[in-house]
N, C-alpha and C. Protein backbone atom coordinates (compact mmCIF):
# COMPACT_ATOMS: atom_id res chain seq x y z
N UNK A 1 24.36 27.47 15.26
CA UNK A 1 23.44 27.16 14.18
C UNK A 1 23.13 25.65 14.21
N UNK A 2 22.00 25.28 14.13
CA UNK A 2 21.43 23.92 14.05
C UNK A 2 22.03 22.80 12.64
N UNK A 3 22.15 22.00 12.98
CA UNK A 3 22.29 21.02 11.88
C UNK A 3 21.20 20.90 10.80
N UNK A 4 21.66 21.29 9.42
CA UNK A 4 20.23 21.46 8.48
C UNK A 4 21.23 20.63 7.19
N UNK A 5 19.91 19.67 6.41
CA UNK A 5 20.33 19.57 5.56
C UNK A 5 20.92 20.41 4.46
N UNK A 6 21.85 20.91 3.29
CA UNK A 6 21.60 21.55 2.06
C UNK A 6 21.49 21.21 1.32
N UNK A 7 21.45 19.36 0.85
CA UNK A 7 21.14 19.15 -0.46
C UNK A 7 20.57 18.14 -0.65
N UNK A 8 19.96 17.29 -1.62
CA UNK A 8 19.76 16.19 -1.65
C UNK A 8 20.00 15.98 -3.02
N UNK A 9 20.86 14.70 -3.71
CA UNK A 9 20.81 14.69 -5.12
C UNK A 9 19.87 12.84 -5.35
N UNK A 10 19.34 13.33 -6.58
CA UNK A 10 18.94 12.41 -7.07
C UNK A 10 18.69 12.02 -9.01
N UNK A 11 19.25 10.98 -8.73
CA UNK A 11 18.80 10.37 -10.07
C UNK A 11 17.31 9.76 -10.69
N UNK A 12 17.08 10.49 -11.78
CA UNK A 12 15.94 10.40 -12.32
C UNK A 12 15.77 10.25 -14.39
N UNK A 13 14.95 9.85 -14.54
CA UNK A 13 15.00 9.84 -16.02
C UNK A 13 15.00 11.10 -16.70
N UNK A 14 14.23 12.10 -16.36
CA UNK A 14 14.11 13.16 -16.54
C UNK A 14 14.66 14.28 -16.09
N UNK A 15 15.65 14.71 -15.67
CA UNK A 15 15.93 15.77 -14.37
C UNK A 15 14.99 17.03 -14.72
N UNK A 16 15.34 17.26 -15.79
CA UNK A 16 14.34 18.85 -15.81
C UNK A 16 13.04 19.08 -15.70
N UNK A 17 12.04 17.85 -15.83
CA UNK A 17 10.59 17.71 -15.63
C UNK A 17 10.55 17.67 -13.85
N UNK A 18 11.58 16.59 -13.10
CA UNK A 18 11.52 16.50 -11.67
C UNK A 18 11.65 17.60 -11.20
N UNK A 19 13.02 18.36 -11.52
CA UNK A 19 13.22 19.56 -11.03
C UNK A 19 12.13 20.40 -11.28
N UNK A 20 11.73 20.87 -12.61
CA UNK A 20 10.17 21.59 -11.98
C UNK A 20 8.75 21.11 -11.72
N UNK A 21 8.50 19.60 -11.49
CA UNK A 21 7.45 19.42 -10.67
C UNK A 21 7.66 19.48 -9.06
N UNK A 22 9.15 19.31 -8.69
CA UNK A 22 8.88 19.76 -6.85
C UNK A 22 8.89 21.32 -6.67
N UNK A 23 9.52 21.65 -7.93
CA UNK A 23 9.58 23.17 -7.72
C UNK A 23 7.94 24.02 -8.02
N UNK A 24 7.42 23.10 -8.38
CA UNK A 24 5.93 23.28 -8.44
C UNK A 24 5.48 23.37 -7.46
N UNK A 25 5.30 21.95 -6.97
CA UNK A 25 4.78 21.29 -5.52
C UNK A 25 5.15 22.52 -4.27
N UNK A 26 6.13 22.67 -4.49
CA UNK A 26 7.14 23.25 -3.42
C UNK A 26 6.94 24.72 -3.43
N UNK A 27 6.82 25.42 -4.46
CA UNK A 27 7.04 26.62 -4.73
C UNK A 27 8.54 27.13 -4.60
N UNK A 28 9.49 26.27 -5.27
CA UNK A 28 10.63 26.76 -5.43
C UNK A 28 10.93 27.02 -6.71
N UNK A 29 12.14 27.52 -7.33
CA UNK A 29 12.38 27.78 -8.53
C UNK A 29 13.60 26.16 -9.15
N UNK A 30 13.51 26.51 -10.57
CA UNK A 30 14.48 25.96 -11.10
C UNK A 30 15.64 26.50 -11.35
N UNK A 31 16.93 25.72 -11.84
CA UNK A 31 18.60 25.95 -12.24
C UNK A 31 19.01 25.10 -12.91
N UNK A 32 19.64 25.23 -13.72
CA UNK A 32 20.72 24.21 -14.46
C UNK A 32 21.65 24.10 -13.30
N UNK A 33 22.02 22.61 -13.49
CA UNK A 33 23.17 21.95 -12.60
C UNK A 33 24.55 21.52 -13.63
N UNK A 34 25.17 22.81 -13.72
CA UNK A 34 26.25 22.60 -14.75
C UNK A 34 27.19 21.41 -14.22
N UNK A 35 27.33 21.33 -13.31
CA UNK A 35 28.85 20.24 -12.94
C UNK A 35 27.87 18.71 -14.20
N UNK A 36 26.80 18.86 -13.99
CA UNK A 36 26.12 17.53 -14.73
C UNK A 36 25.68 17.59 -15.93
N UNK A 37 26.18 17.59 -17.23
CA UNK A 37 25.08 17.52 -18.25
C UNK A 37 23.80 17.41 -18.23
N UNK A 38 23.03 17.71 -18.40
CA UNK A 38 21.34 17.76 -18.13
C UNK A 38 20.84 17.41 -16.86
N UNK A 39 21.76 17.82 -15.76
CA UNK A 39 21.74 17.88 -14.66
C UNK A 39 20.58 19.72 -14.10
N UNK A 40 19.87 18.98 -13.24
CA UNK A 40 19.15 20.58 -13.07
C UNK A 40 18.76 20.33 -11.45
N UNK A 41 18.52 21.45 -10.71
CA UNK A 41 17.99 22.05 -9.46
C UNK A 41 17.09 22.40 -8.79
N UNK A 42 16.33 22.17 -7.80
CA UNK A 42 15.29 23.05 -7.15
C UNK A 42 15.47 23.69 -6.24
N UNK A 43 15.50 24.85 -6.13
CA UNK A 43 15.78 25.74 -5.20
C UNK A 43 15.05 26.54 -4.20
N UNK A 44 15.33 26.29 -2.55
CA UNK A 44 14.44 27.40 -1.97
C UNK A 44 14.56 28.59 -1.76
N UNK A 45 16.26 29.01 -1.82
CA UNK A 45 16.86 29.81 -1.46
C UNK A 45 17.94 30.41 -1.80
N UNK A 46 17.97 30.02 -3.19
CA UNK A 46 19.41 30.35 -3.59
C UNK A 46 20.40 29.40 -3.37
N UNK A 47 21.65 29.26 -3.66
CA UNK A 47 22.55 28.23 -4.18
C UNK A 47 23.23 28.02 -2.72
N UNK A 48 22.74 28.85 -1.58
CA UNK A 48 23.06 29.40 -0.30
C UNK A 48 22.36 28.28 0.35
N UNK A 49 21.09 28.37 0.03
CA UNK A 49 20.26 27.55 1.08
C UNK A 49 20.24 25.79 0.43
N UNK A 50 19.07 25.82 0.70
CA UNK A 50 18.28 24.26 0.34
C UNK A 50 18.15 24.00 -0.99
N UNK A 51 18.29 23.17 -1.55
CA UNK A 51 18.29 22.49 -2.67
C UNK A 51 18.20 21.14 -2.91
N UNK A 52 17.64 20.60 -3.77
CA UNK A 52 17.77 19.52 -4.48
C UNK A 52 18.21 19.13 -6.12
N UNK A 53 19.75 18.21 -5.74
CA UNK A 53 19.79 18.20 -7.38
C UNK A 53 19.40 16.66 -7.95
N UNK A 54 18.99 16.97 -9.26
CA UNK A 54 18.57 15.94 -10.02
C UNK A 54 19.40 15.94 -11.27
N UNK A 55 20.21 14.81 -11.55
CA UNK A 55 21.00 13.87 -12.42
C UNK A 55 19.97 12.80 -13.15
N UNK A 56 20.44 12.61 -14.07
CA UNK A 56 20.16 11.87 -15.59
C UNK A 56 20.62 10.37 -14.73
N UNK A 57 19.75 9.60 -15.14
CA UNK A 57 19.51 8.02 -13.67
C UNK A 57 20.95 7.47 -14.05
N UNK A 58 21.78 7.51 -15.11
CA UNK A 58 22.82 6.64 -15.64
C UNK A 58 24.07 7.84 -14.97
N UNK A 59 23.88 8.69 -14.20
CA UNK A 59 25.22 9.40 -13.03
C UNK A 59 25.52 8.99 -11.82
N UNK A 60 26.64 8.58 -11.94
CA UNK A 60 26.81 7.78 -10.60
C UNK A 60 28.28 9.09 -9.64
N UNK A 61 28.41 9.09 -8.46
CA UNK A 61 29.07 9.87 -7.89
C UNK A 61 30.10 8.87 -7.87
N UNK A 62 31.59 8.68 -7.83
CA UNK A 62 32.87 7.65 -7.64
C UNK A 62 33.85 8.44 -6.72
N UNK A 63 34.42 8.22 -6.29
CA UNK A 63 35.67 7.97 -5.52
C UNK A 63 36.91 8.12 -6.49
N UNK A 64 37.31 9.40 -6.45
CA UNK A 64 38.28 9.32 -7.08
C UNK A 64 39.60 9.39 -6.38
N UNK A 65 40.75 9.96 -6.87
CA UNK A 65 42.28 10.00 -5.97
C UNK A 65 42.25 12.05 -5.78
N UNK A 66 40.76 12.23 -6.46
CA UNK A 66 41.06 13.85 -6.36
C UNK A 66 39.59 14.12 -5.64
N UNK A 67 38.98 13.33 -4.78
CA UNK A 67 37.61 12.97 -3.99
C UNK A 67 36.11 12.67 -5.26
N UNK A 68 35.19 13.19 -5.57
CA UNK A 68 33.66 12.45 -5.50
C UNK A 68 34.16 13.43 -7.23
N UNK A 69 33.60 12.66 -8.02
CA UNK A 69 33.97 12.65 -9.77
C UNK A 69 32.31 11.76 -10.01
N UNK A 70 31.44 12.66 -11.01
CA UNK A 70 30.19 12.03 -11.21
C UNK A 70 31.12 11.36 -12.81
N UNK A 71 30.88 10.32 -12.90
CA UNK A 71 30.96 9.71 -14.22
C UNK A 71 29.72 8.62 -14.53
N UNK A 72 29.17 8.45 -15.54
CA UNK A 72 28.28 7.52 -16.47
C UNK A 72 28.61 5.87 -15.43
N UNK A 73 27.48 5.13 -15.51
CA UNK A 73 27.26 3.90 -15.13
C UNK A 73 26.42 3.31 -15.57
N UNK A 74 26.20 1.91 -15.85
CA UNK A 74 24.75 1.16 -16.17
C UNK A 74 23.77 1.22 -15.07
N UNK A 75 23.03 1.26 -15.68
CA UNK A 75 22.04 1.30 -14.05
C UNK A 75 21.08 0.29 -13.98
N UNK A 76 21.71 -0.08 -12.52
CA UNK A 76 21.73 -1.32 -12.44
C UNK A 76 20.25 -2.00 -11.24
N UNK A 77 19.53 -0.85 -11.10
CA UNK A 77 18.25 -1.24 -9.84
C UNK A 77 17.36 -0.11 -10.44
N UNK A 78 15.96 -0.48 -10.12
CA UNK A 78 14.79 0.82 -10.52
C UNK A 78 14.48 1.28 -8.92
N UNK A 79 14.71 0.38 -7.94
CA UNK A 79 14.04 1.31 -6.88
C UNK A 79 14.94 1.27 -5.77
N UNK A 80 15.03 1.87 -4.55
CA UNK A 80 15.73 2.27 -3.83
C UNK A 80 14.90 2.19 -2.68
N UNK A 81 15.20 2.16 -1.35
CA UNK A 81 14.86 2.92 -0.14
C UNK A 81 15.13 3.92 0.51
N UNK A 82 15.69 5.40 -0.69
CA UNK A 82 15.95 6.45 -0.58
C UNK A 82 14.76 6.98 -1.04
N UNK A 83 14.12 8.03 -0.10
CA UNK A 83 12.67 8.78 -0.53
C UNK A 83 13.39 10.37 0.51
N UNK A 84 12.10 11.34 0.07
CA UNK A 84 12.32 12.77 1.27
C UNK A 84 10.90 12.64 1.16
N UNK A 85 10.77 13.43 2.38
CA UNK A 85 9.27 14.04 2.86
C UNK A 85 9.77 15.70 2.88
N UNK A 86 8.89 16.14 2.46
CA UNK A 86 8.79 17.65 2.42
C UNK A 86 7.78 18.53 2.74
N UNK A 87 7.67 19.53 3.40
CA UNK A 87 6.01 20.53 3.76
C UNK A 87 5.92 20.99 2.55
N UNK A 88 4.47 21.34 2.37
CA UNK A 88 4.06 22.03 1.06
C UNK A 88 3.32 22.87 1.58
N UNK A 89 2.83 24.07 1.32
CA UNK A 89 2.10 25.25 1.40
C UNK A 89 0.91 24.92 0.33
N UNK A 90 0.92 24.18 -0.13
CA UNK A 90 -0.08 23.98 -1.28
C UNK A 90 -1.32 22.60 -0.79
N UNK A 91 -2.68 23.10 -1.21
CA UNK A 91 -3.70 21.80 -0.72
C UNK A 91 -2.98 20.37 -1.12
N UNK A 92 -4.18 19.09 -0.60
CA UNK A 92 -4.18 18.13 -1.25
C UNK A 92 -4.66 18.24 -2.44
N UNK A 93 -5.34 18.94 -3.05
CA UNK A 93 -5.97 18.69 -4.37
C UNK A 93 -5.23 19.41 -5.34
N UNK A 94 -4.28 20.45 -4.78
CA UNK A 94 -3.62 21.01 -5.87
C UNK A 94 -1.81 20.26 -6.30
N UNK A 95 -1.53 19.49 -5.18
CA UNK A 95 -0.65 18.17 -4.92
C UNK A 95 -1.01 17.47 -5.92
N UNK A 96 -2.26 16.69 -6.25
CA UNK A 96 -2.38 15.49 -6.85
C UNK A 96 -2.72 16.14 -8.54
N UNK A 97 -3.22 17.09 -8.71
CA UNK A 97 -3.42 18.26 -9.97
C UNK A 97 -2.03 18.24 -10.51
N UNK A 98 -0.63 18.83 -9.55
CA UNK A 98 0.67 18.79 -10.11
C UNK A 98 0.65 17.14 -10.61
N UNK A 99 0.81 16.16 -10.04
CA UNK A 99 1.18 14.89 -10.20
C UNK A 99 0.64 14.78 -11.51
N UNK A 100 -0.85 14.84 -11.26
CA UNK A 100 -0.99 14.23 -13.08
C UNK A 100 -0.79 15.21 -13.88
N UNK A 101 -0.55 16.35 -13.87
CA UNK A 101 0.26 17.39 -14.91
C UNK A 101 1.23 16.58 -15.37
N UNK A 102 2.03 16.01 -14.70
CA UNK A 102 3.56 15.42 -15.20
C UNK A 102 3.89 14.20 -15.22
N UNK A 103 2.28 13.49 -14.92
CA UNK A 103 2.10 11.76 -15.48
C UNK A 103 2.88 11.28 -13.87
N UNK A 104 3.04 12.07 -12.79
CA UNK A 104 3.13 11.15 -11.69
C UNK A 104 2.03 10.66 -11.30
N UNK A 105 2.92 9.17 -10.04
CA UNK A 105 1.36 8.62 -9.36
C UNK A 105 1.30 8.84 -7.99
N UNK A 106 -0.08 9.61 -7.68
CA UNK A 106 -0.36 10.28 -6.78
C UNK A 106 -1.06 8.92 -6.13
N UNK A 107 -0.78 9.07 -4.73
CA UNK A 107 -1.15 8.67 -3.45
C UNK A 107 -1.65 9.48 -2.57
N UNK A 108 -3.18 9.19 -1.95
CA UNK A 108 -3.05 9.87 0.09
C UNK A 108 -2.75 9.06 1.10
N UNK A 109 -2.11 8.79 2.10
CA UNK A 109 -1.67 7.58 2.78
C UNK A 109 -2.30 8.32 4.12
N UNK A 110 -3.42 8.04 4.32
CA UNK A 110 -3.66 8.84 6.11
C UNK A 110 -3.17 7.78 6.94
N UNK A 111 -2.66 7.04 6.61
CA UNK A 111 -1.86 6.37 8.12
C UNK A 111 -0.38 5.82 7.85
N UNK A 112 0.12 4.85 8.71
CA UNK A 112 1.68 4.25 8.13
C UNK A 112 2.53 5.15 7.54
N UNK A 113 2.82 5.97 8.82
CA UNK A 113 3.83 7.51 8.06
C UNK A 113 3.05 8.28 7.96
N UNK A 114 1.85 8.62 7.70
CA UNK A 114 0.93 9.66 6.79
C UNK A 114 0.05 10.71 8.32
N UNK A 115 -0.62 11.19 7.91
CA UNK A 115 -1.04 11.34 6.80
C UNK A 115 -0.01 12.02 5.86
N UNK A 116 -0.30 11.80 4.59
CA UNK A 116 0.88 12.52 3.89
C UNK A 116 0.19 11.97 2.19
N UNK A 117 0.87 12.49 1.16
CA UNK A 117 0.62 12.60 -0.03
C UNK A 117 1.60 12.12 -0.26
N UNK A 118 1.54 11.04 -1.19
CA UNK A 118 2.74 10.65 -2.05
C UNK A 118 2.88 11.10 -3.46
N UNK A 119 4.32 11.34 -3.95
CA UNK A 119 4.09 11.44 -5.29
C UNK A 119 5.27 10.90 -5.65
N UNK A 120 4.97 10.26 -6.55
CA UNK A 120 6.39 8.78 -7.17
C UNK A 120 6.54 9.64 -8.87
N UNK A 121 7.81 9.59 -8.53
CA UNK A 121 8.84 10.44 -9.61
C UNK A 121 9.25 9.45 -10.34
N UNK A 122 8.94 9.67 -11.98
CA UNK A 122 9.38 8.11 -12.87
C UNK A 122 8.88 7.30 -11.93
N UNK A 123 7.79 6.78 -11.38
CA UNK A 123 6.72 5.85 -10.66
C UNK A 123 8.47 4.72 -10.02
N UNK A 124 9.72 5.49 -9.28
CA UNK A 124 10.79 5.08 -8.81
C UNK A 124 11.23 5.93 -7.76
N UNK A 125 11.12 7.24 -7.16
CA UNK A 125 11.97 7.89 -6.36
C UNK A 125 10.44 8.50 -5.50
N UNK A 126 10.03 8.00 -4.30
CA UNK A 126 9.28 8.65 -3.32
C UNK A 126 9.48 10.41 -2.80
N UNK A 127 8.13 11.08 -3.16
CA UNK A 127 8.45 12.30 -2.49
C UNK A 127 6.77 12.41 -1.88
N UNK A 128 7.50 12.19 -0.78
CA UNK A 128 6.45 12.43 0.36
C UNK A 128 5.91 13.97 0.58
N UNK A 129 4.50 14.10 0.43
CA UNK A 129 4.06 16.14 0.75
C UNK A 129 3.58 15.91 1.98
N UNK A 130 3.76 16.72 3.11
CA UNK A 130 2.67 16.80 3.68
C UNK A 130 2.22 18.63 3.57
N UNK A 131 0.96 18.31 3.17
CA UNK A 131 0.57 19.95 3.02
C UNK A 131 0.19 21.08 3.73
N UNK A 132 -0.92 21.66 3.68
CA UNK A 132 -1.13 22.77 4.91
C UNK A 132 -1.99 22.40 5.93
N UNK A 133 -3.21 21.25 5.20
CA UNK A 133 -4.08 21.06 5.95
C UNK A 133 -3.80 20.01 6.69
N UNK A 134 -2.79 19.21 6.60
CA UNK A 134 -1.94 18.43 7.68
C UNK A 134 -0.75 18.38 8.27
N UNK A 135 -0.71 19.91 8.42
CA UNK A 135 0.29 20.40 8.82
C UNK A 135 -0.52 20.57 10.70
């Protein structure tokens, strides 16, 4: 079996709006992410496959003496050079339609990486589309 990602977590202001705007974008479903208080999921496949979780921006993962313990932190940076790119089955125009549904800011970047669609989560966490017609 090939090396595949299964998860990606991220912190966001919102988790449950993020979680269902990629699950929009994406055509995946949503989950509550119990290990996290208002922690939630996007799912492609069940808890089996691919996922992404999204945490409340003030969860930090630590090092404990019993391994990785999410506990509360100040938060201390708005942006990162952590982003994903993802395929979408869905147009460009129905990409940038989700975005302003949920007050993201939509980008088309046809070059430098692109072509590709951007959509900035809390205008802080990059999620790159590329869709069908640039596929």
């Amino acid at each position: 079996m090939p090396t595949q990602i299964r998860h990606l977590s991220i912190g966001v202001n919102d988790p449950k709006q993020a979680a269902e705007a990629v699950a929009e974008l994406t055509r995946g479903k949503v989950s509550p992410f119990h290990p996290v208080k208002n922690g939630y999921v996007c799912l492609w496949s069940g808890w089996a496959g691919q996922f992404i979780e999204f945490y409340p921006k003030d969860i930090r993962l630590v090092l404990t003496n019993e391994g990785a313990d999410f506990q509360r932190s100040p938060i201390t940076d708005a942006f990162h050079s952590t982003h994903l790119n993802l395929t979408t089955d869905l147009t460009g125009d129905e990409v940038k339609n989700i975005a302003k549904k949920y007050s993201y800011h939509h980008y088309f970047r046809p070059s430098n990486g692109g072509p590709l669609h951007e959509v900035w989560i809390d205008d802080q966490f990059l999620l790159e589309l590329v869709t069908k017609e640039l596929q």
